[in-house]
PDB file of N, CA and C in Angstrom:
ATOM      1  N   UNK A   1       0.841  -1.169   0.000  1.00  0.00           N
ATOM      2  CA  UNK A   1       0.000   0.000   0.000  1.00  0.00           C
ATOM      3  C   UNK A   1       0.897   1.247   0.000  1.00  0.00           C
ATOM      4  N   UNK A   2       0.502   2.455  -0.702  1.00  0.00           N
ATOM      5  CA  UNK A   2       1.713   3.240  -0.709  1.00  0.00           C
ATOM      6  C   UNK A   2       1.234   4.513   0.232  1.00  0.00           C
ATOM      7  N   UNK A   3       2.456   4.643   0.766  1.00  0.00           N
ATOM      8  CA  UNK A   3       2.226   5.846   1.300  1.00  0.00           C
ATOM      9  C   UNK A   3       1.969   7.287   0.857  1.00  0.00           C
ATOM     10  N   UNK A   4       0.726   7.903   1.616  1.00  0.00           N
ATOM     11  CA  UNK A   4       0.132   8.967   1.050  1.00  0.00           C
ATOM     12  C   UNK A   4       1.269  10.168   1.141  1.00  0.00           C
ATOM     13  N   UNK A   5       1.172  11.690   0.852  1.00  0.00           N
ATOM     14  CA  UNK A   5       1.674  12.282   1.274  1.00  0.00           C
ATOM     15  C   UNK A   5       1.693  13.050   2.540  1.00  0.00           C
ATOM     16  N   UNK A   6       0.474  12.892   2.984  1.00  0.00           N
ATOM     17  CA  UNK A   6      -0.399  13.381   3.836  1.00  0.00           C
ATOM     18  C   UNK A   6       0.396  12.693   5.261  1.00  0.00           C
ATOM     19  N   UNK A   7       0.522  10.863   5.246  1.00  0.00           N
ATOM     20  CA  UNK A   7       0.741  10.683   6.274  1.00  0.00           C
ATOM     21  C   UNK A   7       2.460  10.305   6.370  1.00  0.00           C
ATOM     22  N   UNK A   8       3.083  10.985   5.998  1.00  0.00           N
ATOM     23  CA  UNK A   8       4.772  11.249   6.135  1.00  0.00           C
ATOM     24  C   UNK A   8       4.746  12.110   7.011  1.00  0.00           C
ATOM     25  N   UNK A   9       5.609  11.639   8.006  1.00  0.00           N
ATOM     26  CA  UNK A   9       6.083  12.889   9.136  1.00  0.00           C
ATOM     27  C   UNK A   9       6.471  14.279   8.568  1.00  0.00           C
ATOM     28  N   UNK A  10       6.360  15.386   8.945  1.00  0.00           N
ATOM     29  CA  UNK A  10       6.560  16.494   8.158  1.00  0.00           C
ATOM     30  C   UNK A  10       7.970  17.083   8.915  1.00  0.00           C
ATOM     31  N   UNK A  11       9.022  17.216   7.651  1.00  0.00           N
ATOM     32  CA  UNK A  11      10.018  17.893   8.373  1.00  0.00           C
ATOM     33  C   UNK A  11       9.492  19.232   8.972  1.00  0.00           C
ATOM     34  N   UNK A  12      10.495  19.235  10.302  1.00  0.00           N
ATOM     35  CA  UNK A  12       9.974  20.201  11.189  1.00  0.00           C
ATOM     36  C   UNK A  12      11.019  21.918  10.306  1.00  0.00           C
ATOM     37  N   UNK A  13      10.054  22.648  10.457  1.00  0.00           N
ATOM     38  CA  UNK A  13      10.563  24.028   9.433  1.00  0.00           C
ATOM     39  C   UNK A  13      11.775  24.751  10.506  1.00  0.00           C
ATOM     40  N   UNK A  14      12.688  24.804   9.383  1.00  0.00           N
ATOM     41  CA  UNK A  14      13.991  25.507  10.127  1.00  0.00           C
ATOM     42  C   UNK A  14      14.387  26.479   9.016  1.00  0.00           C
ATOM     43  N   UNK A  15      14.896  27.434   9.531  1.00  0.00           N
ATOM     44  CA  UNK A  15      15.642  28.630   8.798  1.00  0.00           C
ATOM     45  C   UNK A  15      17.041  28.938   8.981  1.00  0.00           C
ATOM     46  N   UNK A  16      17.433  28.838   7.716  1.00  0.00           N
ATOM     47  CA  UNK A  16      19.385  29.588   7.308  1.00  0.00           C
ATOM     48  C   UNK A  16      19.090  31.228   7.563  1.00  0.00           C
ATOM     49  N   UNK A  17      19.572  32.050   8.009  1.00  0.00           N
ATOM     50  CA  UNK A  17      19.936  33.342   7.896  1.00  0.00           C
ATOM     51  C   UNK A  17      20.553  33.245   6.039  1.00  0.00           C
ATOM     52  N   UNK A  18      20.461  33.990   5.275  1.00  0.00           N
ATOM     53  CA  UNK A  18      21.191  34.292   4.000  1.00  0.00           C
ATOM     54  C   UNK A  18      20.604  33.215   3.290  1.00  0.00           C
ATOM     55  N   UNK A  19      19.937  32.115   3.391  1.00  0.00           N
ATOM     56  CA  UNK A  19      19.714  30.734   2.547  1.00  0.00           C
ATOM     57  C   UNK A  19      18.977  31.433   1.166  1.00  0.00           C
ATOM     58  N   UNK A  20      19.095  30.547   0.046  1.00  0.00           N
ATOM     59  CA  UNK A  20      18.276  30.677  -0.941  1.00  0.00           C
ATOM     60  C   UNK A  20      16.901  30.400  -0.936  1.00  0.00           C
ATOM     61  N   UNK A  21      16.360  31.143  -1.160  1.00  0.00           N
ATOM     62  CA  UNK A  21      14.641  31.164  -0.966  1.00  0.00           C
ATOM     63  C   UNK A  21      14.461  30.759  -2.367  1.00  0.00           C
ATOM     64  N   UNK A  22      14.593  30.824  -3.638  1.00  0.00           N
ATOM     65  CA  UNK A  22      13.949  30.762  -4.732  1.00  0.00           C
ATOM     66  C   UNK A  22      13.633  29.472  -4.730  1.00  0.00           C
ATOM     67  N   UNK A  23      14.047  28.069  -3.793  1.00  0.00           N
ATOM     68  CA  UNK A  23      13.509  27.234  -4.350  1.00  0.00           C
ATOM     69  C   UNK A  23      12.531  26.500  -3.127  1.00  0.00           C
ATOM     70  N   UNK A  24      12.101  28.001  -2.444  1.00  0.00           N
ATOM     71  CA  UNK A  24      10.915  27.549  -1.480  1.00  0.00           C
ATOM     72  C   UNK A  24       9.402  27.855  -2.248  1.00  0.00           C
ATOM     73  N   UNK A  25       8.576  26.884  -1.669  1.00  0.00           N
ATOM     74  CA  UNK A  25       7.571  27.147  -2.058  1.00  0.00           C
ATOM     75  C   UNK A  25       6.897  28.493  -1.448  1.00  0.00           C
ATOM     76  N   UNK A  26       5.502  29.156  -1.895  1.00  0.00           N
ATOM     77  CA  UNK A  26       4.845  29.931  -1.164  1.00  0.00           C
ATOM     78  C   UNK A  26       4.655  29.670   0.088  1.00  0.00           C
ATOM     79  N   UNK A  27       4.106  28.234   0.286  1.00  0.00           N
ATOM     80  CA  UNK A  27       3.346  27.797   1.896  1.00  0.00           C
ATOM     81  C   UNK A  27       5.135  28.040   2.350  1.00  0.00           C
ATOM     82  N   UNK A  28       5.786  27.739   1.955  1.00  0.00           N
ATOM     83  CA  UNK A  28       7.405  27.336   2.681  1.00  0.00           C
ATOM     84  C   UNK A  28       7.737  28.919   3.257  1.00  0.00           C
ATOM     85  N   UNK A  29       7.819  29.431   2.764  1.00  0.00           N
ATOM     86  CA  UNK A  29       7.807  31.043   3.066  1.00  0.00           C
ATOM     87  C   UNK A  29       7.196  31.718   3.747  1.00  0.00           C
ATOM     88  N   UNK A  30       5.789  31.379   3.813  1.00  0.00           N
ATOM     89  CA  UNK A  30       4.803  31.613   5.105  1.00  0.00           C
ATOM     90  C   UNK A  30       5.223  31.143   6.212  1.00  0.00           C
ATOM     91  N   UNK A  31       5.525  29.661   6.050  1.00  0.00           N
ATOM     92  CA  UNK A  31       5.663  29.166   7.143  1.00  0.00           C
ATOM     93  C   UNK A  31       7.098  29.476   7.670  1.00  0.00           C
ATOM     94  N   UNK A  32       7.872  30.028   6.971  1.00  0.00           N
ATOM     95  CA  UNK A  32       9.293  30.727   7.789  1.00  0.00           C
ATOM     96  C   UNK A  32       8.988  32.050   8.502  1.00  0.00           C
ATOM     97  N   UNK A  33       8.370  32.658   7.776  1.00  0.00           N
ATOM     98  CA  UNK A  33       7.927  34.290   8.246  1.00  0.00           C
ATOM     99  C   UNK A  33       7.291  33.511   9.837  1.00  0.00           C
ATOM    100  N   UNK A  34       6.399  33.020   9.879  1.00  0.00           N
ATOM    101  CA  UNK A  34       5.535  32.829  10.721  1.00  0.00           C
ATOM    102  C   UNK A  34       7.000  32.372  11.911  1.00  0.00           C
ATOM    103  N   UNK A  35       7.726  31.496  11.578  1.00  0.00           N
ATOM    104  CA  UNK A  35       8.428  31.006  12.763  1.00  0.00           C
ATOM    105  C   UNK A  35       9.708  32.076  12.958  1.00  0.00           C
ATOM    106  N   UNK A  36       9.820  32.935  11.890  1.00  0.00           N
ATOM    107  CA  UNK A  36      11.021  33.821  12.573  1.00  0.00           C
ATOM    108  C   UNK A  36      10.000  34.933  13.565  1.00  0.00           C
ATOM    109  N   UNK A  37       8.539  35.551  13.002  1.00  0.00           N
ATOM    110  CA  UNK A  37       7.907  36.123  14.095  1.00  0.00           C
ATOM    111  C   UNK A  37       7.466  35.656  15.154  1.00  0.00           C
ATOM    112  N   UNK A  38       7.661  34.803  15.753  1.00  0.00           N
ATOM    113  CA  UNK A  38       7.323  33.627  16.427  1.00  0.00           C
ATOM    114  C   UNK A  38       8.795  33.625  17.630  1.00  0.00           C
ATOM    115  N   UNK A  39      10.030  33.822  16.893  1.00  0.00           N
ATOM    116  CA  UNK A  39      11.423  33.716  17.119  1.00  0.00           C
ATOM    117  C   UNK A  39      11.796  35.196  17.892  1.00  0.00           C
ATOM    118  N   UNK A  40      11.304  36.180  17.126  1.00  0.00           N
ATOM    119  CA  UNK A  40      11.451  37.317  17.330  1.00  0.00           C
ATOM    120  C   UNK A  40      11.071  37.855  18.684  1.00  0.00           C
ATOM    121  N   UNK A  41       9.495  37.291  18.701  1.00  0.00           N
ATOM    122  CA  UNK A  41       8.603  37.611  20.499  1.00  0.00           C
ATOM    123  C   UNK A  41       9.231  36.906  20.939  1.00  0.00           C
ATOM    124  N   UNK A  42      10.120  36.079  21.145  1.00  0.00           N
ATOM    125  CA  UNK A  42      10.544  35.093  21.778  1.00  0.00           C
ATOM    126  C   UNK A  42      12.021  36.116  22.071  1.00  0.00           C
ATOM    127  N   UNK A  43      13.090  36.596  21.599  1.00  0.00           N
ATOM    128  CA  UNK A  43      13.920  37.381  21.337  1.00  0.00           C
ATOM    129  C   UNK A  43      13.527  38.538  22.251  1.00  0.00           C
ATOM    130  N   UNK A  44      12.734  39.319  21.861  1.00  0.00           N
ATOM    131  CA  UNK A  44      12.124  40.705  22.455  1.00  0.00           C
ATOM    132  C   UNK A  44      11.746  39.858  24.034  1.00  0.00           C
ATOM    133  N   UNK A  45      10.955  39.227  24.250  1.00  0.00           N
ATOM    134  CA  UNK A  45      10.753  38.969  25.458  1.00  0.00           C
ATOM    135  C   UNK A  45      11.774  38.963  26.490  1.00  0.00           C
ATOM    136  N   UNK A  46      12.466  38.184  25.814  1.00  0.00           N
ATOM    137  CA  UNK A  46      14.022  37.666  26.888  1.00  0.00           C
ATOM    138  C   UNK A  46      14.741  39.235  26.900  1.00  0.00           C
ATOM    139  N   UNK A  47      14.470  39.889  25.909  1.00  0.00           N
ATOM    140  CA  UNK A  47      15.416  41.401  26.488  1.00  0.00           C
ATOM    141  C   UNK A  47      14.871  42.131  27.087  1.00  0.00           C
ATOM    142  N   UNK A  48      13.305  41.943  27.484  1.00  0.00           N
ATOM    143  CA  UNK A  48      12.888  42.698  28.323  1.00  0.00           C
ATOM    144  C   UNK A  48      12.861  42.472  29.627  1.00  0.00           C
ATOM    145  N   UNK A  49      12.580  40.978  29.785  1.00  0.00           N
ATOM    146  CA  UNK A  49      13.626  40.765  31.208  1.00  0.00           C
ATOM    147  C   UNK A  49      14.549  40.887  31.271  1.00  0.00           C
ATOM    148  N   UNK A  50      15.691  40.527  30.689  1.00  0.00           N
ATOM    149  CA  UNK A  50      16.949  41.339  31.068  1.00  0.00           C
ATOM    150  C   UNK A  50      16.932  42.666  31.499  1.00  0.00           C
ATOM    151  N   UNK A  51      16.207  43.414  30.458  1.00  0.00           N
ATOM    152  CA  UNK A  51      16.677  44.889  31.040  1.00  0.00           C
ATOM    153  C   UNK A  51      16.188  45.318  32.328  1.00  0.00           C
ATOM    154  N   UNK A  52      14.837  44.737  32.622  1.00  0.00           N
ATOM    155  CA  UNK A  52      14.226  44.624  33.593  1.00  0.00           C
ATOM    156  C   UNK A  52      15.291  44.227  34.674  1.00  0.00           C
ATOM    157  N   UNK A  53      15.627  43.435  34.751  1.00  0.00           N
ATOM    158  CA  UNK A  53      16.536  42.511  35.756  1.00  0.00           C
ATOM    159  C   UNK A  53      17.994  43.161  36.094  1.00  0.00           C
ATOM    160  N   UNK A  54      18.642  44.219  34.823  1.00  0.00           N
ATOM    161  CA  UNK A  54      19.393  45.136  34.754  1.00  0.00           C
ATOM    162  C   UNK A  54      19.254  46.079  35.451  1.00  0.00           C
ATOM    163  N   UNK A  55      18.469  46.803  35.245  1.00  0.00           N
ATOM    164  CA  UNK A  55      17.385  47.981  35.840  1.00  0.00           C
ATOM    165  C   UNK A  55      17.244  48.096  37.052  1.00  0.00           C
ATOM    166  N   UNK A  56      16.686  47.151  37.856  1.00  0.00           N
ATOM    167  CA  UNK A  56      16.541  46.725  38.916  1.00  0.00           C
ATOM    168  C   UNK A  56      18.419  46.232  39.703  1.00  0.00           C
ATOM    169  N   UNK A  57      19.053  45.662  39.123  1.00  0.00           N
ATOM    170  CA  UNK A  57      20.211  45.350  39.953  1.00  0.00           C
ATOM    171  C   UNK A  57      20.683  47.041  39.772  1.00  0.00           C
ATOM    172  N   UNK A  58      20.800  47.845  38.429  1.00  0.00           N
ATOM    173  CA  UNK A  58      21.503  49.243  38.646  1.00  0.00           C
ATOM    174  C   UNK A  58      20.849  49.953  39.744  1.00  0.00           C
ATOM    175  N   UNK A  59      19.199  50.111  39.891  1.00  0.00           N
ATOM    176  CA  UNK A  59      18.327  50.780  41.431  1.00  0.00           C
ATOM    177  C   UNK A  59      19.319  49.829  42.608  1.00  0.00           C
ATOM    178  N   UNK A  60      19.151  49.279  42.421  1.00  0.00           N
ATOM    179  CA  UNK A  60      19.732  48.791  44.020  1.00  0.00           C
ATOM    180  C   UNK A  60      20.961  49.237  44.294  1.00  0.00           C
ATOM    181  N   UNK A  61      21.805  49.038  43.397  1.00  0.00           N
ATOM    182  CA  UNK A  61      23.302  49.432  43.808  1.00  0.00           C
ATOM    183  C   UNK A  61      23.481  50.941  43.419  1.00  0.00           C
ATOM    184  N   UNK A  62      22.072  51.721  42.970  1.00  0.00           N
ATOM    185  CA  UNK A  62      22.614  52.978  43.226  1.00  0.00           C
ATOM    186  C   UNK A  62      22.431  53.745  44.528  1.00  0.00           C
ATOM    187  N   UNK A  63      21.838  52.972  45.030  1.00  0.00           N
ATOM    188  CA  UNK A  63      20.988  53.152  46.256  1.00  0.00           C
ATOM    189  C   UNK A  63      21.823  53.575  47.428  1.00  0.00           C
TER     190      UNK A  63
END
């Protein structure tokens, strides 16, 4: 019986910085945008605790 396409494990989507895009599909491209904005809140978050956490150790020791 052959296997559909449907039920193949789906490689999980990863991104090159600089990679060649021309031989991504449309959905392939969505689905990068989607995981670098995805990457990004993830990015922004962690620097806002830091600075937070910065912020807070500079108040104390100016204290």
């Amino acid at each position: 019986m052959p296997i559909e396409d449907d039920d193949r494990p789906r490689k999980k989507v990863t991104h090159e910085i600089g990679q060649d895009l021309s031989l991504l599909s449309l959905e392939e491209l969505t689905e990068r945008v989607a995981l670098l904005k995805t990457e990004i809140a993830r990015l922004e978050e962690a620097a806002t605790k830091k600075r937070a956490s910065r912020d807070a150790a500079n108040s104390f020791f100016k204290s």
